[in-house]
N, C-alpha and C. Protein backbone atom coordinates (compact mmCIF):
# COMPACT_ATOMS: atom_id res chain seq x y z
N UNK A 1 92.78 -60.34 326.66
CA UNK A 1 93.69 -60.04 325.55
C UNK A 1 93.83 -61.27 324.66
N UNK A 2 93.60 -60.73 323.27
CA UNK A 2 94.02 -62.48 322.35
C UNK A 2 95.42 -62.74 322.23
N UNK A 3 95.47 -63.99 321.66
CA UNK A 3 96.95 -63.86 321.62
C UNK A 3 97.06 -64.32 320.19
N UNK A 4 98.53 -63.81 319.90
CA UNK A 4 98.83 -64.00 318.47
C UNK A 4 98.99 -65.43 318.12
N UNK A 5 98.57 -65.92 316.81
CA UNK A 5 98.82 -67.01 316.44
C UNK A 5 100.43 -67.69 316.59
N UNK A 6 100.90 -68.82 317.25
CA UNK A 6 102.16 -69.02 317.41
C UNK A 6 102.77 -69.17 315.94
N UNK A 7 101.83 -69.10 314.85
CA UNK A 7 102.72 -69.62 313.50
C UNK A 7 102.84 -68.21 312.77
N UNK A 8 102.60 -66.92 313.50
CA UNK A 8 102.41 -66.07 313.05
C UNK A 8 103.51 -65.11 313.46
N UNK A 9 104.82 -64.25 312.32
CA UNK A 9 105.42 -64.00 313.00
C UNK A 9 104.74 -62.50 313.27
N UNK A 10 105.55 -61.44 314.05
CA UNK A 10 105.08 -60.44 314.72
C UNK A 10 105.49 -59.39 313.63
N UNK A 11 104.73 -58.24 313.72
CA UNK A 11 104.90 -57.67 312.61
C UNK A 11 105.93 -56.23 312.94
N UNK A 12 105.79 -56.15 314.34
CA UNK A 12 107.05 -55.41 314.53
C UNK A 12 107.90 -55.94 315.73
N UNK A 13 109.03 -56.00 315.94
CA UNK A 13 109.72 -56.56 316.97
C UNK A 13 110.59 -55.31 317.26
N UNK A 14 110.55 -54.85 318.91
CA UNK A 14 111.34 -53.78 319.27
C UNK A 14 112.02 -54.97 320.24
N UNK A 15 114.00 -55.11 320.25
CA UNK A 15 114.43 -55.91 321.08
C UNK A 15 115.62 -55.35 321.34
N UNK A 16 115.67 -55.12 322.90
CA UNK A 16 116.43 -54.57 323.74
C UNK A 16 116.67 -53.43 323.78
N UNK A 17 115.18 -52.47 323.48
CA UNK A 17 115.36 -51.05 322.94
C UNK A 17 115.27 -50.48 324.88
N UNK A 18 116.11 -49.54 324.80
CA UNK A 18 116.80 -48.54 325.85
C UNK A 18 115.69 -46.95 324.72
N UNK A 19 115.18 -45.96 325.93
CA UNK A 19 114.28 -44.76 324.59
C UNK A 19 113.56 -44.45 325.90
N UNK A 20 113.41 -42.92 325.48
CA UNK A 20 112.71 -42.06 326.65
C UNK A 20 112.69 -40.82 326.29
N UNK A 21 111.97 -40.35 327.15
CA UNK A 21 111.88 -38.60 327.58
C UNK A 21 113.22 -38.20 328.03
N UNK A 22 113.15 -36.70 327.72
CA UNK A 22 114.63 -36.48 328.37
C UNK A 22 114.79 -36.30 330.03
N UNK A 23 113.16 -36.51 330.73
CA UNK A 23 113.64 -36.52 332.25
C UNK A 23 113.15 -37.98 332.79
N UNK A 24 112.69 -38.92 331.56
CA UNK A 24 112.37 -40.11 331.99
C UNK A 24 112.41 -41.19 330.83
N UNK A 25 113.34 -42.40 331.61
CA UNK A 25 112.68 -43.62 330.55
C UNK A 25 111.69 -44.06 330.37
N UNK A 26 111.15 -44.31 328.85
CA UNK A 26 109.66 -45.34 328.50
C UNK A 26 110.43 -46.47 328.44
N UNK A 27 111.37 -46.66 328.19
CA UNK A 27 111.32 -48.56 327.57
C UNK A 27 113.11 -48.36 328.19
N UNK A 28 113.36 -49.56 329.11
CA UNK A 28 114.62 -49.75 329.41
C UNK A 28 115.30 -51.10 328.81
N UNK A 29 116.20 -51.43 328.00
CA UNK A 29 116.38 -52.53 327.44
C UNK A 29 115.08 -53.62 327.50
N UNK A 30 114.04 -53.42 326.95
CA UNK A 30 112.91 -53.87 326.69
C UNK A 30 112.28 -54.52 324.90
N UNK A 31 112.01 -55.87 325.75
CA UNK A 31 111.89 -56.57 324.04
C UNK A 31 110.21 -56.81 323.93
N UNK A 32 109.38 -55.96 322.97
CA UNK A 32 108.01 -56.38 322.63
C UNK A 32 107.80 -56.44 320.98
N UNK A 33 106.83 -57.12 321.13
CA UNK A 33 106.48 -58.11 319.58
C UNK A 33 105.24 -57.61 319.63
N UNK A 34 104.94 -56.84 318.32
CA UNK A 34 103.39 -56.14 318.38
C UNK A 34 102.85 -56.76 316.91
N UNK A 35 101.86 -57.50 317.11
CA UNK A 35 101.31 -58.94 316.13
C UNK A 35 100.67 -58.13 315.07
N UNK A 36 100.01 -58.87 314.10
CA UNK A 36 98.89 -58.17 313.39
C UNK A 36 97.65 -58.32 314.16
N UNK A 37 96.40 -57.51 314.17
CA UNK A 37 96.16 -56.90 314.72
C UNK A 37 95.32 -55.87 314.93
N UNK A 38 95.29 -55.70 316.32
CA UNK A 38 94.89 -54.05 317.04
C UNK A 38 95.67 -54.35 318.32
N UNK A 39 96.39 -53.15 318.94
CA UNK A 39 97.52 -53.06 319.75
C UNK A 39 96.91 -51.67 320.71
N UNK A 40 97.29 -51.65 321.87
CA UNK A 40 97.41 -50.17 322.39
C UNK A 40 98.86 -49.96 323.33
N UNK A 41 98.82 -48.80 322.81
CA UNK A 41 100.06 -47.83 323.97
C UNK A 41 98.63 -47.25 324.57
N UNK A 42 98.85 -47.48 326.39
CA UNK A 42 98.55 -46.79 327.18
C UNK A 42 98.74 -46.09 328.57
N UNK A 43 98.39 -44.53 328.45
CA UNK A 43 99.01 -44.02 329.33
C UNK A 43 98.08 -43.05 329.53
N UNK A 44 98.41 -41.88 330.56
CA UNK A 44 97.66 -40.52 330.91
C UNK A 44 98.37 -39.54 330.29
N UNK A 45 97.79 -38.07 330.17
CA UNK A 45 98.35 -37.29 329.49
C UNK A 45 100.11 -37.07 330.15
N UNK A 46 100.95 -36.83 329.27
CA UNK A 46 102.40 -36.67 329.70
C UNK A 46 102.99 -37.83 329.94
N UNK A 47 102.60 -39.38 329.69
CA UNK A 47 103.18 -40.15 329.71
C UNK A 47 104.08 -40.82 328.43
N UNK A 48 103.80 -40.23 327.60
CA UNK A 48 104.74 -40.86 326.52
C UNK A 48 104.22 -41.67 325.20
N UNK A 49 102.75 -41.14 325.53
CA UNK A 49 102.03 -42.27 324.36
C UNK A 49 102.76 -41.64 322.92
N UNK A 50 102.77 -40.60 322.30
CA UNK A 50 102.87 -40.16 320.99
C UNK A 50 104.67 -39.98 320.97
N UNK A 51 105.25 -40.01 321.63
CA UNK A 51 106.94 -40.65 321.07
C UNK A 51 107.18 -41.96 321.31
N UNK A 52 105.58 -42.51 322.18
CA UNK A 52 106.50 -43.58 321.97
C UNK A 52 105.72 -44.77 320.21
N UNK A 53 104.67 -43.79 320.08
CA UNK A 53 104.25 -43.69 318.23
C UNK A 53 105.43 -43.49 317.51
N UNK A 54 105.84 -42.42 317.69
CA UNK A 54 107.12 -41.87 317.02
C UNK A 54 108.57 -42.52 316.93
N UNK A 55 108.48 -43.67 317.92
CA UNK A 55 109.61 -44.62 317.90
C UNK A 55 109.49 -45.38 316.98
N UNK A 56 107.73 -46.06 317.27
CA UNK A 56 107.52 -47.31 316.05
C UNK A 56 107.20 -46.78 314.95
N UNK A 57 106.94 -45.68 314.92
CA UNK A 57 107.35 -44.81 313.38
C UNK A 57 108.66 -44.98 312.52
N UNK A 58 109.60 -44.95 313.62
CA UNK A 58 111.21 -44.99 313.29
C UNK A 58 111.47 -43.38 313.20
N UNK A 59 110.86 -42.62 313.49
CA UNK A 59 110.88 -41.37 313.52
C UNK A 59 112.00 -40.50 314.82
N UNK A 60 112.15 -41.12 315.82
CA UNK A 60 113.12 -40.82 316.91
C UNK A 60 113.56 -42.28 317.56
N UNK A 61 114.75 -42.24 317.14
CA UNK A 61 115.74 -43.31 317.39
C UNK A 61 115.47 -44.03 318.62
N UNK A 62 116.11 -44.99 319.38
CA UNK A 62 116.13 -45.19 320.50
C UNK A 62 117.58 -45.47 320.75
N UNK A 63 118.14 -45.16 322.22
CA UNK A 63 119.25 -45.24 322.49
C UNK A 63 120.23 -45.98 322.26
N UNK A 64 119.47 -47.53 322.34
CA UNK A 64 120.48 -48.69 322.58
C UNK A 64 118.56 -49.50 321.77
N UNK A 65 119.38 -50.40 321.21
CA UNK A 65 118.19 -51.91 320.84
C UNK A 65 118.02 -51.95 319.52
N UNK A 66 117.24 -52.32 318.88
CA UNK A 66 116.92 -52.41 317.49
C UNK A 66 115.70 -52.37 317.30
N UNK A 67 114.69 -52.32 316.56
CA UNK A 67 113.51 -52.12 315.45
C UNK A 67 113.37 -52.83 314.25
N UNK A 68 112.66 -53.88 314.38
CA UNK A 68 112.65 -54.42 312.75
C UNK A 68 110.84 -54.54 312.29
N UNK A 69 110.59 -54.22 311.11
CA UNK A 69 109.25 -54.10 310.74
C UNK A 69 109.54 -55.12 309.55
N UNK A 70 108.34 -55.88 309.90
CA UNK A 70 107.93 -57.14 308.58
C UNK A 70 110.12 -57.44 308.07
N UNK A 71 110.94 -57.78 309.46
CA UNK A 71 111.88 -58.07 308.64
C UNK A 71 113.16 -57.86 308.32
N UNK A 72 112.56 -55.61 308.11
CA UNK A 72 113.05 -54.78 307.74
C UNK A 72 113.99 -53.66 309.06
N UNK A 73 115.43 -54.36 309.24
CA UNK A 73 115.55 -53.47 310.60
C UNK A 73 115.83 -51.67 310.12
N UNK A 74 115.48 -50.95 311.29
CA UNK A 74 115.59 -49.73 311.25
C UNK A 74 116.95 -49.13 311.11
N UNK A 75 118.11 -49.66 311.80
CA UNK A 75 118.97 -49.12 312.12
C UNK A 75 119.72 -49.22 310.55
N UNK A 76 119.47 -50.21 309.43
CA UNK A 76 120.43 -50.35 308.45
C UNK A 76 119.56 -50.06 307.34
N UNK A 77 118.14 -49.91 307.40
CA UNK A 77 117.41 -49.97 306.08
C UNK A 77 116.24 -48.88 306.44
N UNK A 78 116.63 -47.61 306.68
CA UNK A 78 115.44 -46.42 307.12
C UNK A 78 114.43 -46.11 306.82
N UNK A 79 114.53 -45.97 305.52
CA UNK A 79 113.92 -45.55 304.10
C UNK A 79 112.75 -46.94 304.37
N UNK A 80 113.37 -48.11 303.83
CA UNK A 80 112.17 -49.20 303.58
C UNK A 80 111.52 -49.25 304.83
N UNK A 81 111.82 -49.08 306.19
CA UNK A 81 111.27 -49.41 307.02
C UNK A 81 109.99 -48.64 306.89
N UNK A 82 110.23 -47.21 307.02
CA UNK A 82 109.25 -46.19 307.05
C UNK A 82 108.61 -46.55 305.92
N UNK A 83 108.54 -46.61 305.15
CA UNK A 83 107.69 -46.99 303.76
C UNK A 83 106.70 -48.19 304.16
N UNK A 84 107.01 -48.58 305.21
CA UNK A 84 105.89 -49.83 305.63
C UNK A 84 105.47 -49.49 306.89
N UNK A 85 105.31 -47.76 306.79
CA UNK A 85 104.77 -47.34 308.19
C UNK A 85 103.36 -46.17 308.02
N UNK A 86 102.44 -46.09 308.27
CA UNK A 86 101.12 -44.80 308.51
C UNK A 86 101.94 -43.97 309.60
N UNK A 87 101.88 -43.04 309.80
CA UNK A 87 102.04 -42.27 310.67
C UNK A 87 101.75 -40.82 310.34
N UNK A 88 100.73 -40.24 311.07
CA UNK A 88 100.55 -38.48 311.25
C UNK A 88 100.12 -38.07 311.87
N UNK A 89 100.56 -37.17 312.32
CA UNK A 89 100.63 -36.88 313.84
C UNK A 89 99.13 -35.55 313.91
N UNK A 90 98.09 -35.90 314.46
CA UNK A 90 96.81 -35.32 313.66
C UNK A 90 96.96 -33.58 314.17
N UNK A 91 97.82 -33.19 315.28
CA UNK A 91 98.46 -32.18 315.93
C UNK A 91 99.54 -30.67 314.27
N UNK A 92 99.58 -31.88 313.67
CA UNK A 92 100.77 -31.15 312.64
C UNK A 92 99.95 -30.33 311.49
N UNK A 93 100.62 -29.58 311.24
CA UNK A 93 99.37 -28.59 310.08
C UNK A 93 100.59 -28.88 308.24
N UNK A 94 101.17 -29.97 308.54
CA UNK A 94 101.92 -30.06 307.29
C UNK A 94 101.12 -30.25 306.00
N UNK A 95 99.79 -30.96 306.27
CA UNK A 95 99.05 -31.13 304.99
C UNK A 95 97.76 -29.96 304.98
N UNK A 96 97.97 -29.22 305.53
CA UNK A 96 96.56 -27.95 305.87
C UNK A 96 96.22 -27.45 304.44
N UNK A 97 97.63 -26.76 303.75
CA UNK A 97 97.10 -26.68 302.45
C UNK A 97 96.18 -27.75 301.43
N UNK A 98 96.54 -28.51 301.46
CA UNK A 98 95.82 -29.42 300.80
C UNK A 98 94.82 -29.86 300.59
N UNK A 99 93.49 -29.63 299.20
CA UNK A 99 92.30 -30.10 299.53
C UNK A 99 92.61 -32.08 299.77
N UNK A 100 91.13 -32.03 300.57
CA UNK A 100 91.16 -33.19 301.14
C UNK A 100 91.43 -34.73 300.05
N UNK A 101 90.93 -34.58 298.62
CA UNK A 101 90.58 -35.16 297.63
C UNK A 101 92.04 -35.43 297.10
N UNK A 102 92.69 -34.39 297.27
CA UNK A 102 94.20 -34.21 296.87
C UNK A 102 95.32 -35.22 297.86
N UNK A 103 95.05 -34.75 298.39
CA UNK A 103 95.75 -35.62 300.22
C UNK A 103 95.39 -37.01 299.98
N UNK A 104 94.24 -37.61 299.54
CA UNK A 104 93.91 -38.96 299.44
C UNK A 104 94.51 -39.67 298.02
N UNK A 105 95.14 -38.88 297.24
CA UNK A 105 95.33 -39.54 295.56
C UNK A 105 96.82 -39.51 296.59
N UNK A 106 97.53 -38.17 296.83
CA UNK A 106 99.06 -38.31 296.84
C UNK A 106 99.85 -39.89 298.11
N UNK A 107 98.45 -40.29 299.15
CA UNK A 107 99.00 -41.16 299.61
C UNK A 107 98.55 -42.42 298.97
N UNK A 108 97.38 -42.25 297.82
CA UNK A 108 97.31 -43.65 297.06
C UNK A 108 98.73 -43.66 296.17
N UNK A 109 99.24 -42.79 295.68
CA UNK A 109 100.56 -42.88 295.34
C UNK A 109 101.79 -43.41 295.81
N UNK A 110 101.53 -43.02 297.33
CA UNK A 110 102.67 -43.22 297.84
C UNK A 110 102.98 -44.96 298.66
N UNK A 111 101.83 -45.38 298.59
CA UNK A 111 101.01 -46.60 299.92
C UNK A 111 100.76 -47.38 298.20
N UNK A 112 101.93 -48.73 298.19
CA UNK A 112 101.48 -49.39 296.81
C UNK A 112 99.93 -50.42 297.58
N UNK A 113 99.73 -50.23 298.79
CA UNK A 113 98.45 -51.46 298.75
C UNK A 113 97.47 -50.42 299.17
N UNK A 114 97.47 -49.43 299.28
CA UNK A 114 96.24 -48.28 298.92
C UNK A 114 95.01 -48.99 298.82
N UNK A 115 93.85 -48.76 299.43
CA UNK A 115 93.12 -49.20 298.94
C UNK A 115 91.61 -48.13 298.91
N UNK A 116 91.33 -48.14 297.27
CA UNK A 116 90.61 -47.25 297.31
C UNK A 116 89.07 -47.22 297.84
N UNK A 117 88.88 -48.64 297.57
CA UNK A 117 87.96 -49.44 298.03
C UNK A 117 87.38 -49.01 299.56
N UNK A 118 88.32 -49.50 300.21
CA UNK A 118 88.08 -49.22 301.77
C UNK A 118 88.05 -47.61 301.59
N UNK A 119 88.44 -46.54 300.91
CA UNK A 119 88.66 -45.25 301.19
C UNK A 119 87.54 -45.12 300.78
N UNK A 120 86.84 -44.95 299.86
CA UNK A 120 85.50 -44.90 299.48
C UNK A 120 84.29 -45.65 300.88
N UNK A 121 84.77 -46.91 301.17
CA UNK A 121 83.63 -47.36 302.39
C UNK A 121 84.08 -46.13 303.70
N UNK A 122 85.48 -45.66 304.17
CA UNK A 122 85.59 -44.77 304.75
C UNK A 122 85.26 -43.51 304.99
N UNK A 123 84.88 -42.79 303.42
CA UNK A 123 84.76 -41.59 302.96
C UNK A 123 83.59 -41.26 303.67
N UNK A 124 82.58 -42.40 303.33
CA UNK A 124 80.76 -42.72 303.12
C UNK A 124 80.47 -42.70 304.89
N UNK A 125 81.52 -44.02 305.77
CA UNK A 125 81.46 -43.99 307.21
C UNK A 125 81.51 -42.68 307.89
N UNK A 126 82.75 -41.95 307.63
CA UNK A 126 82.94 -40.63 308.10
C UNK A 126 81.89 -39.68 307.91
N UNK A 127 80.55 -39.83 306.49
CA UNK A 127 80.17 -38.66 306.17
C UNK A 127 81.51 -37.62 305.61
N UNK A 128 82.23 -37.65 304.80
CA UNK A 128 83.15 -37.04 304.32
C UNK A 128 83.35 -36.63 302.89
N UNK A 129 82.18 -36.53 302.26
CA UNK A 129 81.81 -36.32 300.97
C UNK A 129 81.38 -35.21 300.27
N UNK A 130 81.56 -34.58 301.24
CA UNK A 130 80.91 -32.85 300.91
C UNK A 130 82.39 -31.92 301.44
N UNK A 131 83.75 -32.89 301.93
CA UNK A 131 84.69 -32.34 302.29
C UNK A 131 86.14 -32.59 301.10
N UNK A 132 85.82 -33.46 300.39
CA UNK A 132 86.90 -33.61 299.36
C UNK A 132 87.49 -32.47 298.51
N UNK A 133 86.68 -31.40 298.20
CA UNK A 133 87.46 -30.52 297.65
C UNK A 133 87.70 -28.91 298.73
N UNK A 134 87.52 -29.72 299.90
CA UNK A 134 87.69 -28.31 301.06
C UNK A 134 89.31 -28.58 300.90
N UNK A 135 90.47 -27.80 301.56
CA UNK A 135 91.54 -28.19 302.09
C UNK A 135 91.62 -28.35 303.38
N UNK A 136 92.20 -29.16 304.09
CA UNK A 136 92.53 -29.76 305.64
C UNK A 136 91.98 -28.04 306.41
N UNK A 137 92.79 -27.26 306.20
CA UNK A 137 92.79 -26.64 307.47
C UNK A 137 91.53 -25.43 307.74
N UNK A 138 90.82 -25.97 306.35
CA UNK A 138 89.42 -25.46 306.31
C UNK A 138 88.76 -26.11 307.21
N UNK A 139 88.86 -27.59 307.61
CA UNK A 139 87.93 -27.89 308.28
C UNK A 139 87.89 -28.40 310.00
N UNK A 140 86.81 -28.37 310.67
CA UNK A 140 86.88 -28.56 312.18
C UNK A 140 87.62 -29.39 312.53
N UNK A 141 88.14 -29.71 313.68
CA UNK A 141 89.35 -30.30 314.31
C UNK A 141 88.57 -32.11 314.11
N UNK A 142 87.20 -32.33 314.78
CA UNK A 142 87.21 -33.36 314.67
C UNK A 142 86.63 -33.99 312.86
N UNK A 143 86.30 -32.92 311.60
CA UNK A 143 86.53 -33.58 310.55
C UNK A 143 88.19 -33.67 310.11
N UNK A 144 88.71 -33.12 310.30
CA UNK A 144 90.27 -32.97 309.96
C UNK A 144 90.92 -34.19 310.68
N UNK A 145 90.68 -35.14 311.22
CA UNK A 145 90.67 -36.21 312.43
C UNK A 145 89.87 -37.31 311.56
N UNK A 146 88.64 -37.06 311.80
CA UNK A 146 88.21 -38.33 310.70
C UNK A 146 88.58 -38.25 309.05
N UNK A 147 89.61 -37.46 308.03
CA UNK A 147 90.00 -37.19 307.09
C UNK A 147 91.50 -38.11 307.39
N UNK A 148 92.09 -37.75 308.65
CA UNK A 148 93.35 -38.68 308.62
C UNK A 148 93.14 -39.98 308.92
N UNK A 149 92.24 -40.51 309.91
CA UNK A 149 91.34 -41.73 309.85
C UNK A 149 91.32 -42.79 308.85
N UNK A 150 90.51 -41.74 308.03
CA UNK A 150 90.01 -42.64 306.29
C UNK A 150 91.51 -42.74 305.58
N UNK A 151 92.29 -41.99 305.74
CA UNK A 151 93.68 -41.78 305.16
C UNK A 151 94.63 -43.16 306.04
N UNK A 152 94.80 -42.95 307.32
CA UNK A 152 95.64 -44.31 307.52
C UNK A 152 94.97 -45.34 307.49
N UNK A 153 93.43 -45.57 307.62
CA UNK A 153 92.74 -47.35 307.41
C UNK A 153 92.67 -47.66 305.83
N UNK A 154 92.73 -46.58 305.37
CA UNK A 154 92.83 -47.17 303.58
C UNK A 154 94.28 -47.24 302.92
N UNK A 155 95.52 -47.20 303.91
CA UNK A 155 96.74 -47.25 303.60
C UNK A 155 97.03 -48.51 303.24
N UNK A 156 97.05 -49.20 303.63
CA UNK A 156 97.35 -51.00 303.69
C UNK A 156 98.67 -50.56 304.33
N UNK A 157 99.26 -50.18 304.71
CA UNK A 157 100.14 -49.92 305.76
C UNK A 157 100.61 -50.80 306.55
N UNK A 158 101.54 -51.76 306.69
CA UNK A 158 102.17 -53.17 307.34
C UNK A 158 101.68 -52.86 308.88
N UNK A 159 102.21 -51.29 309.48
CA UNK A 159 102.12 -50.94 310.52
C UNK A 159 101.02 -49.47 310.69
N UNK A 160 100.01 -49.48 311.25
CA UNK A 160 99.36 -48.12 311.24
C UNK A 160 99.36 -47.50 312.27
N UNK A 161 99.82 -46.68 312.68
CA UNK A 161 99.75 -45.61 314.42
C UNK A 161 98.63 -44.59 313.82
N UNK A 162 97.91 -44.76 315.11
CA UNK A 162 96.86 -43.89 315.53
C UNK A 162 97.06 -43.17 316.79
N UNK A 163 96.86 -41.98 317.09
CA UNK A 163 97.14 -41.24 317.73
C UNK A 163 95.98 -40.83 318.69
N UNK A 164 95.64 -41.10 319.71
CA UNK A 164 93.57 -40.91 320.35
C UNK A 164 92.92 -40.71 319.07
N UNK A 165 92.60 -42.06 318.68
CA UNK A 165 91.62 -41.83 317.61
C UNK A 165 90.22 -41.55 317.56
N UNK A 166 89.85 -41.77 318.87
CA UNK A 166 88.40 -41.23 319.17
C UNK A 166 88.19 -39.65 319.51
N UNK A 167 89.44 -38.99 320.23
CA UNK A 167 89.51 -37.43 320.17
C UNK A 167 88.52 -36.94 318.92
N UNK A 168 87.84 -35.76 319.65
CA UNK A 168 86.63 -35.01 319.19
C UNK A 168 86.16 -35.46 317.76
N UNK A 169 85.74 -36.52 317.86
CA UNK A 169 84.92 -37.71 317.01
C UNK A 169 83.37 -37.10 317.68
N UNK A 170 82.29 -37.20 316.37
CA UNK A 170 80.78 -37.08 317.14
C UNK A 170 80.85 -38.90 317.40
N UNK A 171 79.49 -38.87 317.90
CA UNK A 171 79.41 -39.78 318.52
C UNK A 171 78.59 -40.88 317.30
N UNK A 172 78.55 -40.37 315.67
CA UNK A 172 78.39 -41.62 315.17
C UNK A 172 79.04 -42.10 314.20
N UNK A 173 80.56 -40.96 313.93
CA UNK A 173 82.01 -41.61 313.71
C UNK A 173 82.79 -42.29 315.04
N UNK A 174 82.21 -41.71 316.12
CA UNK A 174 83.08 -42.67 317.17
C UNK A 174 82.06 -44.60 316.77
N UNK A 175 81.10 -44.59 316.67
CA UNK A 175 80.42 -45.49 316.38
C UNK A 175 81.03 -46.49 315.16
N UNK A 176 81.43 -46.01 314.17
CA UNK A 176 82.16 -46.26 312.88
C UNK A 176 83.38 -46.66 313.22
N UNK A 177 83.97 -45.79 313.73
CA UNK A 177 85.19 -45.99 314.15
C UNK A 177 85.64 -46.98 315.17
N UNK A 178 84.65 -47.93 315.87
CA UNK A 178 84.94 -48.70 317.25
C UNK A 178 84.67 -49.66 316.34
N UNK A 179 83.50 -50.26 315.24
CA UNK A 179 83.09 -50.80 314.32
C UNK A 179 84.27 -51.39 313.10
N UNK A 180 85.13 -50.60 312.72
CA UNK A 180 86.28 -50.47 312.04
C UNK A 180 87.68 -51.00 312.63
N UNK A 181 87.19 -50.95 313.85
CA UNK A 181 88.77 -51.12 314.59
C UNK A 181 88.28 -52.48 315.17
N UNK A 182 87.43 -52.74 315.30
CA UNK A 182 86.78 -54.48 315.92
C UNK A 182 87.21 -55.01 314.61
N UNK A 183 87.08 -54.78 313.09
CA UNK A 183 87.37 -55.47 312.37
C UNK A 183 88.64 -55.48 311.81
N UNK A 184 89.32 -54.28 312.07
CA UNK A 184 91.00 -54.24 312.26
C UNK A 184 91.67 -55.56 313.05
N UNK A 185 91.04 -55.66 314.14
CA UNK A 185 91.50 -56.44 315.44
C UNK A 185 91.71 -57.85 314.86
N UNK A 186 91.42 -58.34 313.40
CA UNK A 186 91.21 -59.79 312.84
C UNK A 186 92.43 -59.38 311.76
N UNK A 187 92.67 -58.61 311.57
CA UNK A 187 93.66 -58.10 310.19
C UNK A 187 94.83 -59.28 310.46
N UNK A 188 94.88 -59.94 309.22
CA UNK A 188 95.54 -61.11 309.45
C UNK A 188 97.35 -60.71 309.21
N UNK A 189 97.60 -59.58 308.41
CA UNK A 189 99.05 -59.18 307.71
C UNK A 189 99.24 -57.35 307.81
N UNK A 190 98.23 -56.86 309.08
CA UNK A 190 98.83 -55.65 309.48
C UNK A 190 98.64 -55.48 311.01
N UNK A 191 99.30 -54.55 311.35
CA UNK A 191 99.50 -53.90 313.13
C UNK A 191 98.67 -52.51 313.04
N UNK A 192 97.77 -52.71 313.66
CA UNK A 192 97.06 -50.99 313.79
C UNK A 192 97.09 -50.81 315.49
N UNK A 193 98.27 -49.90 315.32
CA UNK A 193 98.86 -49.50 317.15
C UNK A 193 97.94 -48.32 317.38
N UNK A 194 97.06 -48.69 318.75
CA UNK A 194 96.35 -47.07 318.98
C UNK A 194 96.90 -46.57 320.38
N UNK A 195 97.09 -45.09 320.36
CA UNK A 195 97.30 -44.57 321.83
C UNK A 195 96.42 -44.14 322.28
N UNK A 196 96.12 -44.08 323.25
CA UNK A 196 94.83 -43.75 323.75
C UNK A 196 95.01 -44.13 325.41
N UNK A 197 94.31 -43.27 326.46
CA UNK A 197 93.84 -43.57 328.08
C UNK A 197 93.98 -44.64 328.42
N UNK A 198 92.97 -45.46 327.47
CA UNK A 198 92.24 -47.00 327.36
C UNK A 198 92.25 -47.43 326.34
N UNK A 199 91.61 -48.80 326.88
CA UNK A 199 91.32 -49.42 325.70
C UNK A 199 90.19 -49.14 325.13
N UNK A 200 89.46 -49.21 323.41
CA UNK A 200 88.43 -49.37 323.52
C UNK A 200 87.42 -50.56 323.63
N UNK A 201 86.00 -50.38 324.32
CA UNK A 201 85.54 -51.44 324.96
C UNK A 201 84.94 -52.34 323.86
N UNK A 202 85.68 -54.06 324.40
CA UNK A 202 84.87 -54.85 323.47
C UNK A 202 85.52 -55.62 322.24
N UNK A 203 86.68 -54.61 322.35
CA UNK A 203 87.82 -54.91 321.00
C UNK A 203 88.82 -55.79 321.26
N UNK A 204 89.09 -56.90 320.83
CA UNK A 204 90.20 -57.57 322.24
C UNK A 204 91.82 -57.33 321.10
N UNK A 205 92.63 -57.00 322.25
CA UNK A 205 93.82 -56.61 321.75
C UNK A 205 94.75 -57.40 321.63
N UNK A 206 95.28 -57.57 320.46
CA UNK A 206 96.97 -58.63 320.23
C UNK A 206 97.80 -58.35 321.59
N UNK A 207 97.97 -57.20 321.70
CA UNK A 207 99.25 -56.53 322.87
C UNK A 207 98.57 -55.24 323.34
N UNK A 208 99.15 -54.89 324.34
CA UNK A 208 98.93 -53.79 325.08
C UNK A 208 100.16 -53.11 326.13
N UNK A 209 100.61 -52.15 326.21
CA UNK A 209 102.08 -51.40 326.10
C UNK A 209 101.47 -50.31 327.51
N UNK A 210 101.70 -51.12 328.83
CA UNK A 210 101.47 -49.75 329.31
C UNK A 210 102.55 -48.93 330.07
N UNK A 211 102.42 -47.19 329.82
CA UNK A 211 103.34 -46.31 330.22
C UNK A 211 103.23 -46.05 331.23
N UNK A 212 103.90 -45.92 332.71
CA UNK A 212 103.88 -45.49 333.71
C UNK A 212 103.62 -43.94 333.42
C-alpha cells in the first residue's frame, strides 16, 4: 500500500463516525483519512460496500461523527459538500431516459472541472461512439457501466465513488479500465474510492477500508 504524502492533506476525513446496517455496524466511532489517489472499500457480497459509498457520498448520514470533504464538513454545509462528490449508483435507472450524448453535456454543466478532454480519451477507450445518441436504457448492462465510467473519470470530481467497476466489463474495457485507474492512483488533488471483492492487481492503493 503507498502512503500519502505527509504534506498532503487528505481529501476526505471521516472522524469518529458511528454508521451501519440496520442489523449491523460498518464503522463504530471510527476515524479514516482517504488521500488523493485510488482507495478501496472491501468486502463480499452483503457486506456494506455500496452504503458505505453512500456515506462518503453524504447521501445517508451517519449516527454519531462527522464528514469533511476538501474542508467542507457535511453536517453544516450539504449542498457544497455533495457538489465535490461523483456518485451513481450504476443499479439506478434515473438517467435511462437520456441519450448518452445528453447525460455527458448535463454533467459537464454541472462538474465546473469537467473535463472534456479526458471524456473524449474515455469515449474512444470505452469504444463508445456509436452510443452517444442511443439513451442509457437502450443499452447492455455492461455498455451502460462503461457510459457511467467515462461520466465519473471525466468529472474532475474532488471525490469519485465507483461502485465494482469492473462488473460485466469485456475484457478490453476491463483492460482500459485497470490502465485508467493505475493512472488515477498518481492523481495528485482527487480520491477515486472503488468497491469492489478486491483489489485490482498491480495498482497500489492510498487506503484500503475493509468490511467484515
Amino acid at each position: 500500500m503507498r502512503d500519502a504524502s505527509p504534506a498532503a492533506a487528505p481529501i476526505l476525513q471521516l472522524s469518529g463516525v458511528t454508521y451501519g446496517l440496520p442489523d449491523r455496524v460498518l464503522f463504530e466511532n471510527r476515524s479514516v483519512d482517504i488521500p488523493a489517489g485510488l482507495s478501496l472499500v472491501r468486502g463480499g457480497d452483503g457486506s456494506g460496500k455500496t452504503m458505505t459509498l453512500l456515506l462518503f457520498a453524504g447521501l445517508s448520514p451517519p449516527v454519531g461523527g462527522t464528514l469533511t470533504l476538501k474542508g467542507v464538513p457535511l453536517a453544516t454545509a450539504h449542498d457544497a459538500y455533495c457538489r465535490q462528490v461523483f456518485w451513481v449508483d450504476p443499479r439506478a435507472d434515473t438517467h435511462d431516459a437520456m441519450p448518452v450524448g445528453d447525460f455527458f453535456s448535463a454533467l459537464e454543466a454541472l462538474y465546473p472541472n469537467f473535463s472534456t478532454k479526458d471524456l473524449a480519451d474515455l469515449v474512444a477507450g470505452f469504444s463508445l461512439q456509436a452510443q452517444l445518441g442511443k439513451s442509457l436504457y437502450m443499452l447492455s448492462a455492461g455498455t451502460r457501466r462503461k457510459v457511467l465510467l467515462a461520466a465519473a473519470l471525466a468529472s474532475g470530481a474532488a471525490l469519485t465513488l465507483l461502485d465494482e467497476p469492473f462488473a460485466a466489463l469485456d475484457r478490453p474495457s476491463v483492460n482500459f479500465l485497470h490502465a485508467v485507474l493505475t493512472d488515477a492512483a498518481d492523481h495528485p488533488g482527487r480520491a477515486f474510492v472503488i468497491a469492489d471483492h478486491e483489489a485490482p492487481a498491480g495498482i497500489p492503493l492510498a487506503a484500503c477500508i475493509d468490511l467484515a
